[in-house]
C-alpha atoms as a PDB file:
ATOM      1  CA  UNK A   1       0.000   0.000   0.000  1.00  0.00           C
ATOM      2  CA  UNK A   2       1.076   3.601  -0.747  1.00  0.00           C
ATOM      3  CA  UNK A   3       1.935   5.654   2.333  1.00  0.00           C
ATOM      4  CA  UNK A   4      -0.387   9.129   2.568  1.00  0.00           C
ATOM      5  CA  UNK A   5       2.791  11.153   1.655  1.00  0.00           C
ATOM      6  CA  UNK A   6       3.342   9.518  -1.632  1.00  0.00           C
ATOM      7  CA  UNK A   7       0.175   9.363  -2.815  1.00  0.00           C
ATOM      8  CA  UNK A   8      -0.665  11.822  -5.736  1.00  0.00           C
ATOM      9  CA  UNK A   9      -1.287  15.050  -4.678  1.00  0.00           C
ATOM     10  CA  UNK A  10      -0.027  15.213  -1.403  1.00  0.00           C
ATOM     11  CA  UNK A  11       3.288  17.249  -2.730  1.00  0.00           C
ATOM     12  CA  UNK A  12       4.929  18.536   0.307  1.00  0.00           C
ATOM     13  CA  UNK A  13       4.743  22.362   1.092  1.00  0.00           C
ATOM     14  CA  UNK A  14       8.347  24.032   0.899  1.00  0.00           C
ATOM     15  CA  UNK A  15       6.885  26.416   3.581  1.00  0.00           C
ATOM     16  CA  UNK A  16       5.765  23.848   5.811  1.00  0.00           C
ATOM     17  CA  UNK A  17       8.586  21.103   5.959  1.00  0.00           C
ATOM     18  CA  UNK A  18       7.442  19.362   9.063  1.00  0.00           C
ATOM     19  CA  UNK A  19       3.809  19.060   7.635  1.00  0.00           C
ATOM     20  CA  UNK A  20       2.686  20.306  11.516  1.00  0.00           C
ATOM     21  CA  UNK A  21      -0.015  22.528  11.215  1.00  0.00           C
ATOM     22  CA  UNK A  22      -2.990  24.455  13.101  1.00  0.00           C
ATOM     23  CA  UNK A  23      -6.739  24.630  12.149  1.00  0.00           C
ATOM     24  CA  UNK A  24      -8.035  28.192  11.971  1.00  0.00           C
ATOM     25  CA  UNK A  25     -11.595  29.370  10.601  1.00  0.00           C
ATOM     26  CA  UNK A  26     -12.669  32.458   8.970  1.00  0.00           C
ATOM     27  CA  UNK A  27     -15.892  33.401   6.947  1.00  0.00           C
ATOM     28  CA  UNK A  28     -15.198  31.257   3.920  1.00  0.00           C
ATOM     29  CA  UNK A  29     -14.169  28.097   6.508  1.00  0.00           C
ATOM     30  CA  UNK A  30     -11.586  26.193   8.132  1.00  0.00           C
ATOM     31  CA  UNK A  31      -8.300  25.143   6.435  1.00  0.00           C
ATOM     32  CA  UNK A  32      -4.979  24.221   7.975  1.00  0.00           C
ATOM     33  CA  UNK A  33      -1.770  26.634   8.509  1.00  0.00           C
ATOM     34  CA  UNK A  34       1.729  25.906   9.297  1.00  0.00           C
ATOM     35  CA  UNK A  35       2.156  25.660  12.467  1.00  0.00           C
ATOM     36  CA  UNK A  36       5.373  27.662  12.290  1.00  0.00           C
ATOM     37  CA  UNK A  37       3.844  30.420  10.261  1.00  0.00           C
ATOM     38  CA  UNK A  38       4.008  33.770  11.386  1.00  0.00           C
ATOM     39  CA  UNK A  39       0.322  34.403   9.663  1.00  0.00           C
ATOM     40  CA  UNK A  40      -3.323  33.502   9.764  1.00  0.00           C
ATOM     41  CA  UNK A  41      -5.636  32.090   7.269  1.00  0.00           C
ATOM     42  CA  UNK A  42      -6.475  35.255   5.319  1.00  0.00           C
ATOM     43  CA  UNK A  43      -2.902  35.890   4.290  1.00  0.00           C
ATOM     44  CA  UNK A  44      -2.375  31.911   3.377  1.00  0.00           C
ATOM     45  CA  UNK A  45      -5.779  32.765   0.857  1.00  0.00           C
ATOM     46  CA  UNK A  46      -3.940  35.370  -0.633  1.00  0.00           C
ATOM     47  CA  UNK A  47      -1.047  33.867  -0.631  1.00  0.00           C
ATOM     48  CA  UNK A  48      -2.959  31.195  -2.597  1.00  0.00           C
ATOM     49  CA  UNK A  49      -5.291  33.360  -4.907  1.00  0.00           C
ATOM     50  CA  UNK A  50      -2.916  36.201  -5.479  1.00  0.00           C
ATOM     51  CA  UNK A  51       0.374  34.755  -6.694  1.00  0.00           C
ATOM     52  CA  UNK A  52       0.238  36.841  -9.901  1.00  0.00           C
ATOM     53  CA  UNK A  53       3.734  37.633 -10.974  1.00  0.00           C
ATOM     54  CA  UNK A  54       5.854  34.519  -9.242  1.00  0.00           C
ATOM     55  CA  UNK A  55       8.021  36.724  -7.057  1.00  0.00           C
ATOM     56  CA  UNK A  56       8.503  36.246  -3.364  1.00  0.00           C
ATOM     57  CA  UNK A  57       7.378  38.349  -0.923  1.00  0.00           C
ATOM     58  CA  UNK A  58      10.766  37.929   1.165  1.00  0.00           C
ATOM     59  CA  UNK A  59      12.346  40.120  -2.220  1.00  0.00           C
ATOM     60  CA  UNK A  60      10.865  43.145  -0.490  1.00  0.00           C
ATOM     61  CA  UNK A  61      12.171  43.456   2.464  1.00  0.00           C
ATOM     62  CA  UNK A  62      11.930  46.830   3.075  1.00  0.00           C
ATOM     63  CA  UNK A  63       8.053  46.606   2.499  1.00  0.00           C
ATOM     64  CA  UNK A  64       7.230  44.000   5.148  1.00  0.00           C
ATOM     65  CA  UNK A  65       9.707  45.752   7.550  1.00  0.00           C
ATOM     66  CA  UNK A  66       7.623  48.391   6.887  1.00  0.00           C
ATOM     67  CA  UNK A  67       4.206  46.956   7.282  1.00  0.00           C
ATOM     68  CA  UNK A  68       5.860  45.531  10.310  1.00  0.00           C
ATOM     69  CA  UNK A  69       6.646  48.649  12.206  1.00  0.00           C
ATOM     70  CA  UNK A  70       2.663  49.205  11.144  1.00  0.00           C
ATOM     71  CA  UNK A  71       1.490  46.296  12.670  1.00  0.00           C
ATOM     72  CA  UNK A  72       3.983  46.810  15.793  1.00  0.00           C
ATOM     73  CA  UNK A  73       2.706  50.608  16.541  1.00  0.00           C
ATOM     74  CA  UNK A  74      -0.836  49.565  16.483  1.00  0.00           C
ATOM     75  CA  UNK A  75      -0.449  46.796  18.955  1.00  0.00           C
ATOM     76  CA  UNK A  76       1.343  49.467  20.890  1.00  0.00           C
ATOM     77  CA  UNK A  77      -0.935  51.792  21.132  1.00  0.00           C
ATOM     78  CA  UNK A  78      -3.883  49.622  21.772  1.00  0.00           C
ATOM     79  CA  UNK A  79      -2.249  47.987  24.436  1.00  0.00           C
ATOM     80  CA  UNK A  80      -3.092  50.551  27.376  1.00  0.00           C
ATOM     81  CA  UNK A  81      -6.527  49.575  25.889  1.00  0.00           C
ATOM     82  CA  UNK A  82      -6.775  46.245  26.485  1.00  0.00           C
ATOM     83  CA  UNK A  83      -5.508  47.124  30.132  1.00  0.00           C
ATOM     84  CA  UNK A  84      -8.730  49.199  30.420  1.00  0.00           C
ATOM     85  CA  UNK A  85     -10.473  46.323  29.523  1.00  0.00           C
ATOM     86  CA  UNK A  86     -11.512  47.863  26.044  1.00  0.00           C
ATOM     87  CA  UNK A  87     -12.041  45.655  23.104  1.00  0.00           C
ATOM     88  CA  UNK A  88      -9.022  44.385  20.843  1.00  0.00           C
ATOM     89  CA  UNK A  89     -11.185  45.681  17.681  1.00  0.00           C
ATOM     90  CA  UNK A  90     -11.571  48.993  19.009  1.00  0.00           C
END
């Protein structure tokens, strides 16, 4: 018999070597994500549905560094929030 692994389709994921993942949900579902990946199920959709011109996203560094220090000041300035007890999405 054919082990799972080697059976057609199952090509393993470059970005996922270990083939460990976690289940997250959104709107259109549930699907699985690395479990070493440092994003969520929306970005592995786009990652999936958007892959127009075949170049990496780690060739622009200075963007995600950039969305980075975004994504860093907003947690910072919501967290005195949270410590009020306010909602994450607010």
């Amino acid at each position: 018999m054919t082990p799972p692994d080697r059976l057609p389709g199952n090509v393993p994921d470059r970005r996922n070597p270990s083939g460990i993942t976690r289940r997250e949900h959104d709107l259109l579902g549930e699907r699985d994500v690395p479990e070493t990946a440092l994003y969520g199920i929306q970005t592995m959709r786009a990652m999936e549905n958007f892959a127009i011109s075949g170049v990496e996203l780690r060739e622009f560094a200075t963007l995600v560094e950039a969305l980075a220090s975004v994504k860093q000041g907003a947690a910072q300035l919501k967290a005195p929030l949270r410590s009020q007890g306010a909602s994450p999405s607010t």
